[in-house]
PDB file of N, CA and C in Angstrom:
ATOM      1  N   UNK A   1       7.866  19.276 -20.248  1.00  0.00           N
ATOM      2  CA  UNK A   1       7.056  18.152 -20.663  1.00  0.00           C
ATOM      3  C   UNK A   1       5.975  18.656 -21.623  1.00  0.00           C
ATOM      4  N   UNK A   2       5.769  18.028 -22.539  1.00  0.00           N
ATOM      5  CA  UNK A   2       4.987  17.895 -23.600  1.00  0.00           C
ATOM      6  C   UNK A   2       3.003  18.249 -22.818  1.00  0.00           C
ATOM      7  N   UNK A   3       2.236  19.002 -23.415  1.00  0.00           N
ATOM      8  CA  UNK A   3       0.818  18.676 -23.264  1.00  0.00           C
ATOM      9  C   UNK A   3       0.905  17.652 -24.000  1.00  0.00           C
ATOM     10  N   UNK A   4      -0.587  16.658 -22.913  1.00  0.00           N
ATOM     11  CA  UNK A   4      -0.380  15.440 -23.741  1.00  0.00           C
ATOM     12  C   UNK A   4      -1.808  15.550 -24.937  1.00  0.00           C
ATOM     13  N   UNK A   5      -2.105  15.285 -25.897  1.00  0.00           N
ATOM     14  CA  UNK A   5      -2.938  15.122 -26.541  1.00  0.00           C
ATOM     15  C   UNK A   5      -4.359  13.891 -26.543  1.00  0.00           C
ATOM     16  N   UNK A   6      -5.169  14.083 -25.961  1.00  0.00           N
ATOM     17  CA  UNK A   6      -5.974  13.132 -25.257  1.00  0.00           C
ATOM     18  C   UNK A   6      -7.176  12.639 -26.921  1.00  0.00           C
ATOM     19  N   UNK A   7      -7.020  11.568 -26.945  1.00  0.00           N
ATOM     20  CA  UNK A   7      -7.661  10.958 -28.431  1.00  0.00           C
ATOM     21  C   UNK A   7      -9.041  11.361 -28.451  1.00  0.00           C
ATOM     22  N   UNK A   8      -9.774  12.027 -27.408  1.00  0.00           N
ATOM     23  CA  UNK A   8     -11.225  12.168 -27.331  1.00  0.00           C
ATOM     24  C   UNK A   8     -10.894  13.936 -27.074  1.00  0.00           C
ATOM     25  N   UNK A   9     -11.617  14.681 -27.797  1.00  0.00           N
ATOM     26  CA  UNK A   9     -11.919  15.924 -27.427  1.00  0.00           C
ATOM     27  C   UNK A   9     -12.702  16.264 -26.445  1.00  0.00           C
ATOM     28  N   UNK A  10     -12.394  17.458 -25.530  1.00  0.00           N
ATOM     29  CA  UNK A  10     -13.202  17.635 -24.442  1.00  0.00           C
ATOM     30  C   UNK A  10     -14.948  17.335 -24.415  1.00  0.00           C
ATOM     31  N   UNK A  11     -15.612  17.962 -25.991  1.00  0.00           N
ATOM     32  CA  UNK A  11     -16.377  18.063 -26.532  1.00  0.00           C
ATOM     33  C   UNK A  11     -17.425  16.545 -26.663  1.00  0.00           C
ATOM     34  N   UNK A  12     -16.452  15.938 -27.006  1.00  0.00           N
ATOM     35  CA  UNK A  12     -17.414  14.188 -26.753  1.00  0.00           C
ATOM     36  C   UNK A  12     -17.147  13.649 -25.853  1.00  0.00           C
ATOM     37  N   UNK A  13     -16.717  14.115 -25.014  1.00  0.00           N
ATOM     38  CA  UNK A  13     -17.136  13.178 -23.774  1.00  0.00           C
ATOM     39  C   UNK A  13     -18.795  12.980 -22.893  1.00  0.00           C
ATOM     40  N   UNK A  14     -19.202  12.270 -22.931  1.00  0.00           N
ATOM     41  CA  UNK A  14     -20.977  12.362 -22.679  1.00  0.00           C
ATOM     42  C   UNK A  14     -21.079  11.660 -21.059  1.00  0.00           C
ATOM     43  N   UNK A  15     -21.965  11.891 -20.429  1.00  0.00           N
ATOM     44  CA  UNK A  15     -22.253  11.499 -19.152  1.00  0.00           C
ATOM     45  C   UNK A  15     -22.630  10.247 -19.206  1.00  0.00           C
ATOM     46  N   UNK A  16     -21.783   9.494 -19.081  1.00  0.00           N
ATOM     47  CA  UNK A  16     -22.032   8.023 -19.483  1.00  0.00           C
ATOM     48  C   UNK A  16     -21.826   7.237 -17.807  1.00  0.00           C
ATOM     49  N   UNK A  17     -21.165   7.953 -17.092  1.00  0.00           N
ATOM     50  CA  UNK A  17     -20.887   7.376 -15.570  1.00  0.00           C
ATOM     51  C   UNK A  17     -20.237   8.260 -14.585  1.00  0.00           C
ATOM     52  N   UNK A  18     -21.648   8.901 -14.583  1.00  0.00           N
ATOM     53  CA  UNK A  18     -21.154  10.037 -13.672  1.00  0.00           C
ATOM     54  C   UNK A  18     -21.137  10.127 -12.490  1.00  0.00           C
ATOM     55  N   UNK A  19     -20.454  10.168 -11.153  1.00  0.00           N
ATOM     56  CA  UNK A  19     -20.465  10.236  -9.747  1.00  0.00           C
ATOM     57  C   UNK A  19     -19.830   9.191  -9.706  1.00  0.00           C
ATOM     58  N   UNK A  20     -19.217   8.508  -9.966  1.00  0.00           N
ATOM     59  CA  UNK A  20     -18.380   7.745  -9.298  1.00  0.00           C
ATOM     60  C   UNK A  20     -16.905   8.240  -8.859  1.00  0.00           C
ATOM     61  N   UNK A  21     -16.911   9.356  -8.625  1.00  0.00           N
ATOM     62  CA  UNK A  21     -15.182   9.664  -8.140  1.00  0.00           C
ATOM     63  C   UNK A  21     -14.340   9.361  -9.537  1.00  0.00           C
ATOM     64  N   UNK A  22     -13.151   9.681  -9.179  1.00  0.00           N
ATOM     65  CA  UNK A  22     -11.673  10.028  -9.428  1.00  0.00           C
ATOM     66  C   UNK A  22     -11.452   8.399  -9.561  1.00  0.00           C
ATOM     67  N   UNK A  23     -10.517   8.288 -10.661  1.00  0.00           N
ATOM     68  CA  UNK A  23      -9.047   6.999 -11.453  1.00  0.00           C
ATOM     69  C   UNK A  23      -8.001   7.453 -11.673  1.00  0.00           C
ATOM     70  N   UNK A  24      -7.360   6.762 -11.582  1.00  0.00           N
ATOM     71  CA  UNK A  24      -5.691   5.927 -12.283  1.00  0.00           C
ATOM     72  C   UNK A  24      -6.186   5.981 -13.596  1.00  0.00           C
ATOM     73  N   UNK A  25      -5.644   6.414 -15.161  1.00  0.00           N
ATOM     74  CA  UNK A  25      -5.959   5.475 -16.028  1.00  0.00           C
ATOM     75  C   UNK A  25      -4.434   6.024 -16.935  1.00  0.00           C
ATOM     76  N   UNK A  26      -3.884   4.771 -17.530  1.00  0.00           N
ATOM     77  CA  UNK A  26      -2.529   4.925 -18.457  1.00  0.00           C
ATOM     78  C   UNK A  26      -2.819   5.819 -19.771  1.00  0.00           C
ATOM     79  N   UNK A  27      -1.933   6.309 -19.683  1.00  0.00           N
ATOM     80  CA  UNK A  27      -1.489   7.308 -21.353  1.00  0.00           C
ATOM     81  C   UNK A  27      -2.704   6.500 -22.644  1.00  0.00           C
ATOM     82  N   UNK A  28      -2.033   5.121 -22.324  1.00  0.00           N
ATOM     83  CA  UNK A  28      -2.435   3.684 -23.212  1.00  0.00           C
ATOM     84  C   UNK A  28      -3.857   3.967 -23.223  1.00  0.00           C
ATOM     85  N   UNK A  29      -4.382   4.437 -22.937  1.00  0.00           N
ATOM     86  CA  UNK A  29      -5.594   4.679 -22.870  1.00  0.00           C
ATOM     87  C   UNK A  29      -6.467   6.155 -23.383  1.00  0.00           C
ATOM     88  N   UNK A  30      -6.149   7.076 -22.635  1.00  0.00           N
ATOM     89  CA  UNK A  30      -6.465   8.464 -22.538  1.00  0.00           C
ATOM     90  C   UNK A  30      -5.532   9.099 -24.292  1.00  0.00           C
ATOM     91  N   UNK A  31      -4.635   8.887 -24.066  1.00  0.00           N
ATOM     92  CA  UNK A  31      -3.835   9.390 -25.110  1.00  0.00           C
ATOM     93  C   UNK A  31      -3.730   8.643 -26.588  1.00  0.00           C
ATOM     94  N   UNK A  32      -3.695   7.015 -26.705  1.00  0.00           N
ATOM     95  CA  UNK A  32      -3.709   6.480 -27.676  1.00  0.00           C
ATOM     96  C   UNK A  32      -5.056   5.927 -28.343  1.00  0.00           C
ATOM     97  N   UNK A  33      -5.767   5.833 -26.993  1.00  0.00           N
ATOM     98  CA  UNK A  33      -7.120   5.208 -27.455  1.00  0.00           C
ATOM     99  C   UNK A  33      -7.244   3.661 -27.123  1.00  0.00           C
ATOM    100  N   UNK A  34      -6.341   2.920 -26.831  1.00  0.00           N
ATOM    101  CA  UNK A  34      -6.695   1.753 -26.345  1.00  0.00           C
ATOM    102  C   UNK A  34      -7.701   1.266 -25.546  1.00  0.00           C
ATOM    103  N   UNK A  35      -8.167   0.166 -25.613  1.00  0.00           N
ATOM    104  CA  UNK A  35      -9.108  -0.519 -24.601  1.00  0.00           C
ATOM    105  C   UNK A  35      -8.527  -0.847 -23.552  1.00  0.00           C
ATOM    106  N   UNK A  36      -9.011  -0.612 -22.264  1.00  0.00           N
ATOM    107  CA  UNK A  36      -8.740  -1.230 -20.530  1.00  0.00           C
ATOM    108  C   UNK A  36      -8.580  -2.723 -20.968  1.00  0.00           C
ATOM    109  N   UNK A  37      -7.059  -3.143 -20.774  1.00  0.00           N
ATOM    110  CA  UNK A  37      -7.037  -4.290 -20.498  1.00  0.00           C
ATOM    111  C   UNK A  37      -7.211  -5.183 -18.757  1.00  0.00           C
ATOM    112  N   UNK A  38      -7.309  -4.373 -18.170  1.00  0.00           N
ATOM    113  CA  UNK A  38      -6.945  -4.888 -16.766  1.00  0.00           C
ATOM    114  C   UNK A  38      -7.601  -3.684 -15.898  1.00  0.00           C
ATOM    115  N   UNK A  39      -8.513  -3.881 -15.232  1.00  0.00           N
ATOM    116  CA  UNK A  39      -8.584  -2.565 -14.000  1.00  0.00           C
ATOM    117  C   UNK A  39      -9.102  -3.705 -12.924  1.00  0.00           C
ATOM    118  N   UNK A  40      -8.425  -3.008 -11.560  1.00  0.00           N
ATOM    119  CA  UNK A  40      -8.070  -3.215 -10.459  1.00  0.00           C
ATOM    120  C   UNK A  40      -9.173  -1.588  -9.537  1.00  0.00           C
ATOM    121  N   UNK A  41      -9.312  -2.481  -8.256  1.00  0.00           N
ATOM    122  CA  UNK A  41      -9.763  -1.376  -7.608  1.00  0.00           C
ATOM    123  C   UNK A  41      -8.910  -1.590  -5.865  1.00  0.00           C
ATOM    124  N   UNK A  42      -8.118  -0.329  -5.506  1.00  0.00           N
ATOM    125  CA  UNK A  42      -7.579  -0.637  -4.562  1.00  0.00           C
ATOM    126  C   UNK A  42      -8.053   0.579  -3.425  1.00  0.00           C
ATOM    127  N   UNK A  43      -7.809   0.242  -2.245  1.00  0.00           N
ATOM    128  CA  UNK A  43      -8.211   1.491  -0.780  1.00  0.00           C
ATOM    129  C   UNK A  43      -7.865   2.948  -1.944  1.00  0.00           C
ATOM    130  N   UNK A  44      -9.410   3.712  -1.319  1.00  0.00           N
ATOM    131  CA  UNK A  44      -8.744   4.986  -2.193  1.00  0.00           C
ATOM    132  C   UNK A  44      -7.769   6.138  -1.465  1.00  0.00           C
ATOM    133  N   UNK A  45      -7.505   6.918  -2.447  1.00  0.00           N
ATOM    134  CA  UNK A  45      -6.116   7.714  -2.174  1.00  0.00           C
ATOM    135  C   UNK A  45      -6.470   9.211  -1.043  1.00  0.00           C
ATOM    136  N   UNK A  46      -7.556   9.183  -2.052  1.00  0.00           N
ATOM    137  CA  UNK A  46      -8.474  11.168  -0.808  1.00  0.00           C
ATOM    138  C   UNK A  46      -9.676  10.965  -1.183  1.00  0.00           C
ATOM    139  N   UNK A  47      -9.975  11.729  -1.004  1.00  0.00           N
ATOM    140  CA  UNK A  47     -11.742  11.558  -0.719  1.00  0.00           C
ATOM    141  C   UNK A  47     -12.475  11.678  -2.043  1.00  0.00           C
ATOM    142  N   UNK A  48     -12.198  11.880  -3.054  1.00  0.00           N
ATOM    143  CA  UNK A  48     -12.171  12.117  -4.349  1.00  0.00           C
ATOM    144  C   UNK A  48     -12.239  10.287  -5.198  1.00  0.00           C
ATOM    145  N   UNK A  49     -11.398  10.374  -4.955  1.00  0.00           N
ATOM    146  CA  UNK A  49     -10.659   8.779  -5.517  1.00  0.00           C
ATOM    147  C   UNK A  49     -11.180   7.848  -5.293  1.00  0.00           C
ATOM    148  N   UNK A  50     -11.538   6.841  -6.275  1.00  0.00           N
ATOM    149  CA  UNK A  50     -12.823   5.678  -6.041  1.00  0.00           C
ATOM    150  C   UNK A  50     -12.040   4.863  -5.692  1.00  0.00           C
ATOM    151  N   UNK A  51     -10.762   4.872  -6.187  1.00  0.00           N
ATOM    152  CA  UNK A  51      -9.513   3.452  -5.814  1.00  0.00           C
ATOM    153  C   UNK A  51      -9.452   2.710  -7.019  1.00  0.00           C
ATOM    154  N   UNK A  52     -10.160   3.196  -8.551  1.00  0.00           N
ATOM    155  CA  UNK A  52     -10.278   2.223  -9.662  1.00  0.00           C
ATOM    156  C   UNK A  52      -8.809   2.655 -10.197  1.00  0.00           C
ATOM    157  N   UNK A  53      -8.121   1.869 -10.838  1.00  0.00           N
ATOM    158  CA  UNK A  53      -6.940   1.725 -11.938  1.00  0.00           C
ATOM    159  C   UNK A  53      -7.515   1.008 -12.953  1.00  0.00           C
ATOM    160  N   UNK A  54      -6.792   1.818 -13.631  1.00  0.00           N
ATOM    161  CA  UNK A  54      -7.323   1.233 -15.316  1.00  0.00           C
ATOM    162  C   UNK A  54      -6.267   1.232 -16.246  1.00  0.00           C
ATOM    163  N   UNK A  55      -5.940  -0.098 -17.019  1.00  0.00           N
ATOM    164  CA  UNK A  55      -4.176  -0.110 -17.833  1.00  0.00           C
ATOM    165  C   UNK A  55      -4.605  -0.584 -18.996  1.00  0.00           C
ATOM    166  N   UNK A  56      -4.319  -0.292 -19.943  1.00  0.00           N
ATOM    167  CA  UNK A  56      -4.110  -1.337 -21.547  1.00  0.00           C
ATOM    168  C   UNK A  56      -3.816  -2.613 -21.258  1.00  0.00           C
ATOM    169  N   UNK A  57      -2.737  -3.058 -19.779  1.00  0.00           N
ATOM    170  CA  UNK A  57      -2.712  -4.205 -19.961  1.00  0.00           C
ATOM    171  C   UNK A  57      -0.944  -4.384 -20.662  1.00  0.00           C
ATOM    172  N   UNK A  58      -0.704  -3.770 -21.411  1.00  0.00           N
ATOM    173  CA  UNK A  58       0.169  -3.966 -22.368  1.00  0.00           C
ATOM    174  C   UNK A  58       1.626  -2.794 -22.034  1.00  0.00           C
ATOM    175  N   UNK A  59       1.337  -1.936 -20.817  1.00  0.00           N
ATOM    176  CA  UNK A  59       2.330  -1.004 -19.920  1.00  0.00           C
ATOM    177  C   UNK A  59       3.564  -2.316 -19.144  1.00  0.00           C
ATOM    178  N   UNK A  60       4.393  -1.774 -19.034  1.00  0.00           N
ATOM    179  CA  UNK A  60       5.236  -2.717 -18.591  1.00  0.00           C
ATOM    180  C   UNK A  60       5.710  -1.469 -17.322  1.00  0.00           C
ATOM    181  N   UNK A  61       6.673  -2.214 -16.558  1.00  0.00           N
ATOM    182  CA  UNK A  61       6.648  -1.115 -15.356  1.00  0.00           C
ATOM    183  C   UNK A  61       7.532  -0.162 -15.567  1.00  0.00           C
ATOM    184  N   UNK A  62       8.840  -0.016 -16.745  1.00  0.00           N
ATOM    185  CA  UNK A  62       9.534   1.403 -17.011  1.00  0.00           C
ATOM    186  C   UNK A  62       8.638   2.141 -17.526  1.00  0.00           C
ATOM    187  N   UNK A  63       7.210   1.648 -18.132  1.00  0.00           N
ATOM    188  CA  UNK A  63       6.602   2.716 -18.800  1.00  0.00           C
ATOM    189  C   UNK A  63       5.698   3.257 -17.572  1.00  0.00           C
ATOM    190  N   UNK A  64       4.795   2.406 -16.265  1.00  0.00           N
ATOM    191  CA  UNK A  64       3.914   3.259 -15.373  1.00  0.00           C
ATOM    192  C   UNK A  64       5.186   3.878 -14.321  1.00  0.00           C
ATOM    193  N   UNK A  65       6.723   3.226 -14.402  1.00  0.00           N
ATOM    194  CA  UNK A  65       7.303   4.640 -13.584  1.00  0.00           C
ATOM    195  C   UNK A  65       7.457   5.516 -13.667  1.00  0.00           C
ATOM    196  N   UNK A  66       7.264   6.088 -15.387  1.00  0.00           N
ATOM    197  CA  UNK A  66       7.499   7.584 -15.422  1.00  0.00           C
ATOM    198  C   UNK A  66       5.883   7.963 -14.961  1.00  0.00           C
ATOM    199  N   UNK A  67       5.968   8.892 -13.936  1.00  0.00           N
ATOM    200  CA  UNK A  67       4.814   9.412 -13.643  1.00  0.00           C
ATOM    201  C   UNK A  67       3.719  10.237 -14.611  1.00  0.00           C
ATOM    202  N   UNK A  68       4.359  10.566 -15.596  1.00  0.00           N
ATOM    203  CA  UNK A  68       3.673  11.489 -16.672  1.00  0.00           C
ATOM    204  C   UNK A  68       3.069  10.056 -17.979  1.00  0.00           C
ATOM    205  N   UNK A  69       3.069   9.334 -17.640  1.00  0.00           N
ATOM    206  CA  UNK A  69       2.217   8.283 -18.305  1.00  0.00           C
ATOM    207  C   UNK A  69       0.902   7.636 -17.519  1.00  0.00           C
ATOM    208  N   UNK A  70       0.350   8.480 -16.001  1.00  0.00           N
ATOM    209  CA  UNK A  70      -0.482   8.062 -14.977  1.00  0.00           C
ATOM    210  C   UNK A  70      -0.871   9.056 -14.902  1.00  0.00           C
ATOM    211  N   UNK A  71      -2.254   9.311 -15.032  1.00  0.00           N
ATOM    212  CA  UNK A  71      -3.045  10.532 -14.123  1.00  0.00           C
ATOM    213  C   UNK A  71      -4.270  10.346 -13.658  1.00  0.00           C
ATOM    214  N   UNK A  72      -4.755  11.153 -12.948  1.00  0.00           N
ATOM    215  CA  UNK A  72      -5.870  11.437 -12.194  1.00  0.00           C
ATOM    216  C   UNK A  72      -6.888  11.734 -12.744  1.00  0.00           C
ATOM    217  N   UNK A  73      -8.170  10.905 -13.611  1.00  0.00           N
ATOM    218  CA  UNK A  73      -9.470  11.722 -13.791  1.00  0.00           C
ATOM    219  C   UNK A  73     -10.760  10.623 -13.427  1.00  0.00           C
ATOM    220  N   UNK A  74     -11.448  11.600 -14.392  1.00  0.00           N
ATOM    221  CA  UNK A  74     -12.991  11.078 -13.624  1.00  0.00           C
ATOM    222  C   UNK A  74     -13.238  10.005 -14.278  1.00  0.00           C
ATOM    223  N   UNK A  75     -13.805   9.147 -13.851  1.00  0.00           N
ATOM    224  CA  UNK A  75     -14.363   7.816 -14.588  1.00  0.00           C
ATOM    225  C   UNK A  75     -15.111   7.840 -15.354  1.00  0.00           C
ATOM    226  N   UNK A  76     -16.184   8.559 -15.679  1.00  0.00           N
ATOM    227  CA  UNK A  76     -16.618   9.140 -16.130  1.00  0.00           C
ATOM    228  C   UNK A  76     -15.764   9.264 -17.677  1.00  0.00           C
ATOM    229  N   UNK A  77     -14.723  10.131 -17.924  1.00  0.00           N
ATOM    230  CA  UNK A  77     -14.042  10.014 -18.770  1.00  0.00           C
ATOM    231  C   UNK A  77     -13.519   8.839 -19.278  1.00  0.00           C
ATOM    232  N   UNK A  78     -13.059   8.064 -18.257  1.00  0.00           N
ATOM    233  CA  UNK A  78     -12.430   6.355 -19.189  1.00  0.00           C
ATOM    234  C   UNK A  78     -13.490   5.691 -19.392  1.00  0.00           C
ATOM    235  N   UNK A  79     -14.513   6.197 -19.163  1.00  0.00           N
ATOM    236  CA  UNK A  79     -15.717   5.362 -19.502  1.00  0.00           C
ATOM    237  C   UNK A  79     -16.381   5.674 -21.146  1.00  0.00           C
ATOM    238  N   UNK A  80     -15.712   6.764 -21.176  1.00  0.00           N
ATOM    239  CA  UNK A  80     -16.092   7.707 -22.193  1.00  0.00           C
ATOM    240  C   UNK A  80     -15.128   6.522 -23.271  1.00  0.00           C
ATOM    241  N   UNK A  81     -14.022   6.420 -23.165  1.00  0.00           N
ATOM    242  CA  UNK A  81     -13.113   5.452 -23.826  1.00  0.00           C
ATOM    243  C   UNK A  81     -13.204   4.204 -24.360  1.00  0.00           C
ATOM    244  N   UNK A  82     -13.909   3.747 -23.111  1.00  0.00           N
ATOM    245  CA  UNK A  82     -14.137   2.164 -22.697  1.00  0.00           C
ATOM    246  C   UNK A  82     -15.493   2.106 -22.695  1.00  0.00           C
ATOM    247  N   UNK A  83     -16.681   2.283 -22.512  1.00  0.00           N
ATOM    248  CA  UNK A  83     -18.251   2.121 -22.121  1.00  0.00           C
ATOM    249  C   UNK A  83     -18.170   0.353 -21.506  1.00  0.00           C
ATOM    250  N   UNK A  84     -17.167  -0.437 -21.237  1.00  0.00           N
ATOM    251  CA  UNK A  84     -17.146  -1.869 -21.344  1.00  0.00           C
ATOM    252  C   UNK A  84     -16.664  -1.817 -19.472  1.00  0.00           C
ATOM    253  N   UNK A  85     -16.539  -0.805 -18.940  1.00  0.00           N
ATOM    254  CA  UNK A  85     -16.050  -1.043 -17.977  1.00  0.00           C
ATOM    255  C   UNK A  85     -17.207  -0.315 -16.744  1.00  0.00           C
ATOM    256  N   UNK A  86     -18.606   0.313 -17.316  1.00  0.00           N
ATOM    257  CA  UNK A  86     -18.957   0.695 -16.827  1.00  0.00           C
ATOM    258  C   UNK A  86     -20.245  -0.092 -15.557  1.00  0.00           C
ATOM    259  N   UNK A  87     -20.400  -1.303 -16.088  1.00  0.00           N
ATOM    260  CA  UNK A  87     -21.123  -2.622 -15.472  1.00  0.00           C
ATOM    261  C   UNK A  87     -20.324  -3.086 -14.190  1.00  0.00           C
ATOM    262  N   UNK A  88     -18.323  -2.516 -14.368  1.00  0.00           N
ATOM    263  CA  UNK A  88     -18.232  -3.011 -12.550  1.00  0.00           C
ATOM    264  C   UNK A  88     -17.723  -2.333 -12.120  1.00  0.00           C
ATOM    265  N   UNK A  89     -18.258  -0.789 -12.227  1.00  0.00           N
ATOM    266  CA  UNK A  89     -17.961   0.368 -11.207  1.00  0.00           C
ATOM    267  C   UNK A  89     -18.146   0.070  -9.619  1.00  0.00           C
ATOM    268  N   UNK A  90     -19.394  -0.648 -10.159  1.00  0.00           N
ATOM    269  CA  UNK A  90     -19.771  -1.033  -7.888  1.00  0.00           C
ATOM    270  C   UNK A  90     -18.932  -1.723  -7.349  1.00  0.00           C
ATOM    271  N   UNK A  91     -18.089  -2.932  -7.956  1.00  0.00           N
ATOM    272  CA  UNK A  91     -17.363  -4.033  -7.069  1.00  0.00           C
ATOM    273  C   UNK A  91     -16.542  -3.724  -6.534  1.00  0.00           C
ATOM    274  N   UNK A  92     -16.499  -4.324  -5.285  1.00  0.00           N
ATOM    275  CA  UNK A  92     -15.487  -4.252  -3.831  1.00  0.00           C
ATOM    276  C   UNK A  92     -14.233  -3.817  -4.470  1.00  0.00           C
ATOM    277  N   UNK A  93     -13.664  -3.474  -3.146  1.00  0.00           N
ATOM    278  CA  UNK A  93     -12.137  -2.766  -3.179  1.00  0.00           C
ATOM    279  C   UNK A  93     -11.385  -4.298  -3.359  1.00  0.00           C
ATOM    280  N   UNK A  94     -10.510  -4.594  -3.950  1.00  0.00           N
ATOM    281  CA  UNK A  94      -9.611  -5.434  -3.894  1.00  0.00           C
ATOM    282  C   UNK A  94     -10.186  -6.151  -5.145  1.00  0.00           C
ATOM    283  N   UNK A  95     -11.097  -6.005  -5.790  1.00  0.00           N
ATOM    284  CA  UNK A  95     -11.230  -6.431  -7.307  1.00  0.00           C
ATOM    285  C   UNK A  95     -10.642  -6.085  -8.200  1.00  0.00           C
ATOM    286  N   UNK A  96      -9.936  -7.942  -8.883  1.00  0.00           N
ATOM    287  CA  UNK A  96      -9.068  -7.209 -10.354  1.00  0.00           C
ATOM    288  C   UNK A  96      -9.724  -7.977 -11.423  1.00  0.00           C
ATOM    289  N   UNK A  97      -9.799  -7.230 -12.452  1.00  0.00           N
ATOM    290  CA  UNK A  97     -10.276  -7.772 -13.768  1.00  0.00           C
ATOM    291  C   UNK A  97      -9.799  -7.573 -14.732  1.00  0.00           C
ATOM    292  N   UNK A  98      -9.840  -8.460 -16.058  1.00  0.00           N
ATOM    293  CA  UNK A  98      -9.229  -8.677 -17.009  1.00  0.00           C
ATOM    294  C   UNK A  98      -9.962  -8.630 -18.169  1.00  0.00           C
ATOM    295  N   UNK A  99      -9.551  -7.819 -19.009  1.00  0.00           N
ATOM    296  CA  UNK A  99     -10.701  -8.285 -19.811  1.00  0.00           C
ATOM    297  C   UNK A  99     -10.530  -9.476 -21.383  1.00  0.00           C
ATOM    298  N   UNK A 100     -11.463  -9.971 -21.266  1.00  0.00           N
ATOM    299  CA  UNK A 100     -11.410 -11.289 -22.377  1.00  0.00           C
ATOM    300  C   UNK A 100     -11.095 -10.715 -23.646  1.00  0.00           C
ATOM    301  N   UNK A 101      -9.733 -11.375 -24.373  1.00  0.00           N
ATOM    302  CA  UNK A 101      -9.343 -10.474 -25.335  1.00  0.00           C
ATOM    303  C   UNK A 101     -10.322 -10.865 -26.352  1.00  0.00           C
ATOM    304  N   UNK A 102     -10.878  -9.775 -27.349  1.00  0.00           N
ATOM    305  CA  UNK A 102     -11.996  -9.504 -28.269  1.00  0.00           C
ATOM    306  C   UNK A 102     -13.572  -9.477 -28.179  1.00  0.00           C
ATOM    307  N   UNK A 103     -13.594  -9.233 -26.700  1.00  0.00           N
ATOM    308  CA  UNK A 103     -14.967  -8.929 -26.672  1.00  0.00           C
ATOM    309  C   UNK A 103     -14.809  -7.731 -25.001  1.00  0.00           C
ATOM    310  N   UNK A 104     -15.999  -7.334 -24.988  1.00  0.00           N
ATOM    311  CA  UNK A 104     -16.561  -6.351 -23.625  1.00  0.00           C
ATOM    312  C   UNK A 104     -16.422  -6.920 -22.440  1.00  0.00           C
ATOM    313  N   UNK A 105     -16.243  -8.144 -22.564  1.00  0.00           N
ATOM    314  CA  UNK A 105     -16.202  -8.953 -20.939  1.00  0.00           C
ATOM    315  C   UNK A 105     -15.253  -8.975 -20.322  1.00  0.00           C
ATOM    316  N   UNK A 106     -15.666  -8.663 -19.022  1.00  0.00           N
ATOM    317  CA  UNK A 106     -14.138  -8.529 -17.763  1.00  0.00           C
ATOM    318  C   UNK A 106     -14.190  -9.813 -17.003  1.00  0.00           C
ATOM    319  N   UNK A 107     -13.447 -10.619 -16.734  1.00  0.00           N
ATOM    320  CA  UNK A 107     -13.633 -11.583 -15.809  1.00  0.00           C
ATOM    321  C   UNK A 107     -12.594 -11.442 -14.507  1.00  0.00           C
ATOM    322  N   UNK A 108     -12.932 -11.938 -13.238  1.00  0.00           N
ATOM    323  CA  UNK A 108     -12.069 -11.343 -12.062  1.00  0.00           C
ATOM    324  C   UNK A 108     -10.514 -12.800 -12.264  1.00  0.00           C
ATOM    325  N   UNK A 109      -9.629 -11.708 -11.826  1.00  0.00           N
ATOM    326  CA  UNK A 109      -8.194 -12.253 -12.462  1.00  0.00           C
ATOM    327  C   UNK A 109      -7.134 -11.459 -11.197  1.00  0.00           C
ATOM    328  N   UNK A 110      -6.468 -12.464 -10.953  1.00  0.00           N
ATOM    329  CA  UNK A 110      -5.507 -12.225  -9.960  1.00  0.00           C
ATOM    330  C   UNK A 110      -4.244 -12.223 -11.078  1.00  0.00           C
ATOM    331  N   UNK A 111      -3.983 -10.606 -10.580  1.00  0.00           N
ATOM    332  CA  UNK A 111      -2.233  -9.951 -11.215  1.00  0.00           C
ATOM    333  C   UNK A 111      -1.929  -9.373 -10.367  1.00  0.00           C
ATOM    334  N   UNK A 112      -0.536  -8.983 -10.712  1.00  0.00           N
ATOM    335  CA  UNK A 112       0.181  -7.969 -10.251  1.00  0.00           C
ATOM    336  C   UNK A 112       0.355  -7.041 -10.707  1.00  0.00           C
ATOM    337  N   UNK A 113      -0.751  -5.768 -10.012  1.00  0.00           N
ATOM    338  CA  UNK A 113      -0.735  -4.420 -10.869  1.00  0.00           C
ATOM    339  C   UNK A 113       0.409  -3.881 -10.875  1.00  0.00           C
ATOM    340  N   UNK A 114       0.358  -3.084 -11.991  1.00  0.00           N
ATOM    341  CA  UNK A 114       2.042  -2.176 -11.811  1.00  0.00           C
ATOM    342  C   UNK A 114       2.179  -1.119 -10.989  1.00  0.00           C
ATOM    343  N   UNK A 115       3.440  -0.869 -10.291  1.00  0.00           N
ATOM    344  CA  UNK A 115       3.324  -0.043  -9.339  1.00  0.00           C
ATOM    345  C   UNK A 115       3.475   1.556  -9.759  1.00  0.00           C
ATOM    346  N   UNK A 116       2.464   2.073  -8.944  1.00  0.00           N
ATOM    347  CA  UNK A 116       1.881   3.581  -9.438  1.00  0.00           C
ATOM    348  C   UNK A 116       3.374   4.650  -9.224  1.00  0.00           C
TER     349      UNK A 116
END
């Protein structure tokens, strides 16, 4: 498998939301640069793991089954991506949001996340 090439250099990533644990976040994101279309927060995984998922939105489920399009980092980092998602780090477990296409706003939205 390929290293993947992450659109932000280690170098700019800035402490923009730090301590909040471990994410989910898609390729669509980390790798291309897209905006979080959709994050979900579900029971977390280890003690690490806040339980946030974070998708473009635009993943369909042959693309989150290959496992090498999903990984594990700090929020902190997709925040680094996104700065638009950093206002609902606190909300409850079982919150999903969407965000309003062309602007920063997430509004809470019942989907069906794709399965990890």
């Amino acid at each position: 498998m390929a290293e993947k090439r992450y659109k932000l250099a280690k170098e700019q990533i800035k402490p923009l939301a730090v301590g909040h644990g471990a994410c989910i976040a898609s390729d669509h994101i980390v790798v291309d640069g897209k905006k979080v279309g959709f994050m979900y927060r579900e029971s977390p995984s280890n003690t690490v793991d806040s339980g946030w998922r974070f998708f473009s939105g635009e993943e369909d489920q042959a693309y989150v089954d290959q496992p090498e399009h999903l990984a594990f980092y700090d929020i902190n980092t997709v925040a680094n991506y996104d700065p638009a998602i950093i206002l609902h780090l606190g909300a409850a477990i079982g919150t999903q949001l969407g965000r309003v296409e062309g602007t920063d706003r997430f509004v809470q939205e019942k989907f069906t996340p794709p399965e990890e």
